[in-house]
Each structure stands twice: as structure tokens, then as C-alpha cells.
C-alpha atoms as a PDB file:
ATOM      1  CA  UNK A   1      -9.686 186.484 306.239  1.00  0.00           C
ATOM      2  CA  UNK A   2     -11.430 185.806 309.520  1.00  0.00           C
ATOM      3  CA  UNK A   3      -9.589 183.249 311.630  1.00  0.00           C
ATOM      4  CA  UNK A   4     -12.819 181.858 313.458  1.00  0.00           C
ATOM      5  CA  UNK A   5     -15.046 181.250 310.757  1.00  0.00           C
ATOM      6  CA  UNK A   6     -13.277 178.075 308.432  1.00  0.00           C
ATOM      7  CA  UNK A   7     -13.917 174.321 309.853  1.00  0.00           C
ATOM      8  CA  UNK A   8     -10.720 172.469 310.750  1.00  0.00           C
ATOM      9  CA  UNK A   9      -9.052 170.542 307.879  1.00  0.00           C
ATOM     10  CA  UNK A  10      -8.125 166.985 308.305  1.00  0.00           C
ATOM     11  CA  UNK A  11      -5.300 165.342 305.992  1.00  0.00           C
ATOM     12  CA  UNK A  12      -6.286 161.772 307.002  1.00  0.00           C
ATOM     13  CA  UNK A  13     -10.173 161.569 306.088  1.00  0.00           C
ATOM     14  CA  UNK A  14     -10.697 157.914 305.494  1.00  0.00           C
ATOM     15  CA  UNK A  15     -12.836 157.224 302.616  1.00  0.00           C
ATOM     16  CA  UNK A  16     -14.751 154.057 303.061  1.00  0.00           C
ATOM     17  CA  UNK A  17     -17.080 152.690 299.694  1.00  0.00           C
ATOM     18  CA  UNK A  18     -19.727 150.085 299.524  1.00  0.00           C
ATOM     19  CA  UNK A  19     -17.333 148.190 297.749  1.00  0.00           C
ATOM     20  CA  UNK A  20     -14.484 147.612 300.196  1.00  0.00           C
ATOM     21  CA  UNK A  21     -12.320 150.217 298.695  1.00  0.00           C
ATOM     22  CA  UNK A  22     -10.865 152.292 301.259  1.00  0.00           C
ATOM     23  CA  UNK A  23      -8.447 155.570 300.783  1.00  0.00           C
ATOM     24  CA  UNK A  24      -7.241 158.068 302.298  1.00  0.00           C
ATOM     25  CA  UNK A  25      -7.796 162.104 301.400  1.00  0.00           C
ATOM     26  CA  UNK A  26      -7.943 165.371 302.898  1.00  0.00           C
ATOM     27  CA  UNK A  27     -11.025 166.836 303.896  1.00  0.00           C
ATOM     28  CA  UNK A  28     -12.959 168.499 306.718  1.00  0.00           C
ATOM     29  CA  UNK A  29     -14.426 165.878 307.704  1.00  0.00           C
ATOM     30  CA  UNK A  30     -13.045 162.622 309.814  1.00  0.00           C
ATOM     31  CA  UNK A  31     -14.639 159.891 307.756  1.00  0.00           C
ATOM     32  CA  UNK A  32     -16.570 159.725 304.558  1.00  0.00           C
ATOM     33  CA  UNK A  33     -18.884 157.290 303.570  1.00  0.00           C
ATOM     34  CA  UNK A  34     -19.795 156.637 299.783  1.00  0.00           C
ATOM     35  CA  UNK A  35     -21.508 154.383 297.801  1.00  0.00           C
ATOM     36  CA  UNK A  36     -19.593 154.527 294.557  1.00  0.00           C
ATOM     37  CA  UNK A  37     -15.667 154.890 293.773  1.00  0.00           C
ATOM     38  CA  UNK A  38     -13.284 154.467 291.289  1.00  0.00           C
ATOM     39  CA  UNK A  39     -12.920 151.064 291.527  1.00  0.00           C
ATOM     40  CA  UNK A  40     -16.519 150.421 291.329  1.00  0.00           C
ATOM     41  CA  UNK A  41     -17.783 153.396 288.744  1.00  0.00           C
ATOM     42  CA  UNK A  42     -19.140 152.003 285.563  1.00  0.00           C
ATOM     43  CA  UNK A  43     -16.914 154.298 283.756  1.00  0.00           C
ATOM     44  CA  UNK A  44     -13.737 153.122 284.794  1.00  0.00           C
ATOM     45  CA  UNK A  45     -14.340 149.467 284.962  1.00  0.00           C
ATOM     46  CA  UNK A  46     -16.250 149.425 282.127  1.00  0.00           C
ATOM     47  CA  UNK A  47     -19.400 146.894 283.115  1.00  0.00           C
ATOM     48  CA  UNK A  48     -22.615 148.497 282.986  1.00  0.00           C
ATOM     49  CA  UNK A  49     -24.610 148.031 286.354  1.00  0.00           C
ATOM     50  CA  UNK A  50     -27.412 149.806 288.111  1.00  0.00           C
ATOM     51  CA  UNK A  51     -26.314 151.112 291.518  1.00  0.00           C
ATOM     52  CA  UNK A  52     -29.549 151.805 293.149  1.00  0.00           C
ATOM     53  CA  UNK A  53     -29.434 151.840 297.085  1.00  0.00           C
ATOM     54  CA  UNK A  54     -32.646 153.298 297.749  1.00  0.00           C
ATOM     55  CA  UNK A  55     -34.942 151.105 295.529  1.00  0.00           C
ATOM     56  CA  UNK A  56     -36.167 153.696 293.144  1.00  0.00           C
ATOM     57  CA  UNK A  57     -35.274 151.777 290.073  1.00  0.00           C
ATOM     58  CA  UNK A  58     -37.859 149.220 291.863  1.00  0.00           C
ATOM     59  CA  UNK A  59     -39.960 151.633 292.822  1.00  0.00           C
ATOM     60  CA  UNK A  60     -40.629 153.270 289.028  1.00  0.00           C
ATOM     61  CA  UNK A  61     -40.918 149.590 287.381  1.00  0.00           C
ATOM     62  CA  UNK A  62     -43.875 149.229 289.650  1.00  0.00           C
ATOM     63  CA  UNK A  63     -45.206 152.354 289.165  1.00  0.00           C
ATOM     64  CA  UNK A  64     -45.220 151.347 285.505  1.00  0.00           C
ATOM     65  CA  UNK A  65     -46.497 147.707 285.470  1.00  0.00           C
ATOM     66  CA  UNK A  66     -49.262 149.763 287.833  1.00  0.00           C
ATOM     67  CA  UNK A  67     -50.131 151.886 284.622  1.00  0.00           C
ATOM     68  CA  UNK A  68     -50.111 149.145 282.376  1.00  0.00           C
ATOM     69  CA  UNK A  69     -52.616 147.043 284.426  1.00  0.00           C
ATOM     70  CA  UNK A  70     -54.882 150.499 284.588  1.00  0.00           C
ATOM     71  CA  UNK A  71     -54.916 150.719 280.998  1.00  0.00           C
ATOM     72  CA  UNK A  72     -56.186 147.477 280.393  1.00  0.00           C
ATOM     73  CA  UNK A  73     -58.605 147.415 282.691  1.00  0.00           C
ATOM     74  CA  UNK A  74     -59.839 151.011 281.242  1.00  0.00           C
ATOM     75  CA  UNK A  75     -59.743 149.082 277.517  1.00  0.00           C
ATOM     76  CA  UNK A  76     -61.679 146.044 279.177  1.00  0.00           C
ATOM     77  CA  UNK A  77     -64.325 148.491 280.794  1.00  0.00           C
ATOM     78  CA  UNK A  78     -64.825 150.848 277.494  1.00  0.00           C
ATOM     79  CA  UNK A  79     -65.426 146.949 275.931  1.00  0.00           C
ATOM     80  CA  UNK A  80     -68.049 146.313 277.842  1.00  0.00           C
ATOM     81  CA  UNK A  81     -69.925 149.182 277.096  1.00  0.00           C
ATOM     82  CA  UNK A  82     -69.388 149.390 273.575  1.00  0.00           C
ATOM     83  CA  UNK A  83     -70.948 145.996 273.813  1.00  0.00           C
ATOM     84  CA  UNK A  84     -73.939 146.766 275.778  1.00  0.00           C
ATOM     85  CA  UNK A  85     -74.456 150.380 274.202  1.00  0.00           C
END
């Protein structure tokens, strides 16, 4: 194996989680950042929660009320013309 080519491996990488948890692993990196861990997973405590840091579960149920209100209006319109027609 080439000595020059693999990144330097830390055994003290602090894992930090949006939680509070903090541990400590190996990796090559100095400090990890995460935004679910074990102590906050669904699976292993068992609640059921939406972890959504970036809005997206926001973003499609607007998307969706925005389709709803299009369809209706399209009804409405097709009304209106069946009416006059």
C-alpha cells in the first residue's frame, strides 16, 4: 500500500447530535456533527416523530394544499361554463 495516499485517523472524533448526546469514536475526521443518534432515533426509543431540519415536510404539505386549491378553482371554472354553454 502507498504510504502517502490514506487521511490521518483520529481515535477521539467527538460526535456531537442535535440532541445533546455527545460520544466519542474513531474517525478521520476531528468532529462530527449529526442530526440524529441513538438516543434520539425513532427506532430505539420507540416514539414516532418527524425529524425534518430542512423544512421539506413543510415544503410538500404546501405544495399539496397548492394542488388542492387549483383543482377547485379548475371545477369552479368548468361550472361556469357548463352554465353559460
Amino acid at each position: 500500500m502507498k504510504s502517502a495516499i490514506h487521511p490521518a485517523y483520529n481515535s477521539d472524533t467527538k460526535v456531537s447530535c442535535a440532541c445533546g448526546n455527545q460520544f466519542t469514536t474513531g474517525s478521520t475526521l476531528e468532529k462530527i456533527d449529526v442530526e440524529v443518534c441513538s438516543q434520539c432515533h425513532p427506532f430505539f426509543t420507540g416514539q414516532h416523530k418527524f425529524v425534518d431540519t430542512r423544512g421539506r415536510i413543510d415544503k410538500f404539505n404546501k405544495r399539496v394544499e397548492q394542488g388542492k386549491e387549483y383543482l377547485t378553482k379548475k371545477e369552479e371554472k368548468k361550472a361556469t361554463i357548463k352554465k353559460k354553454g
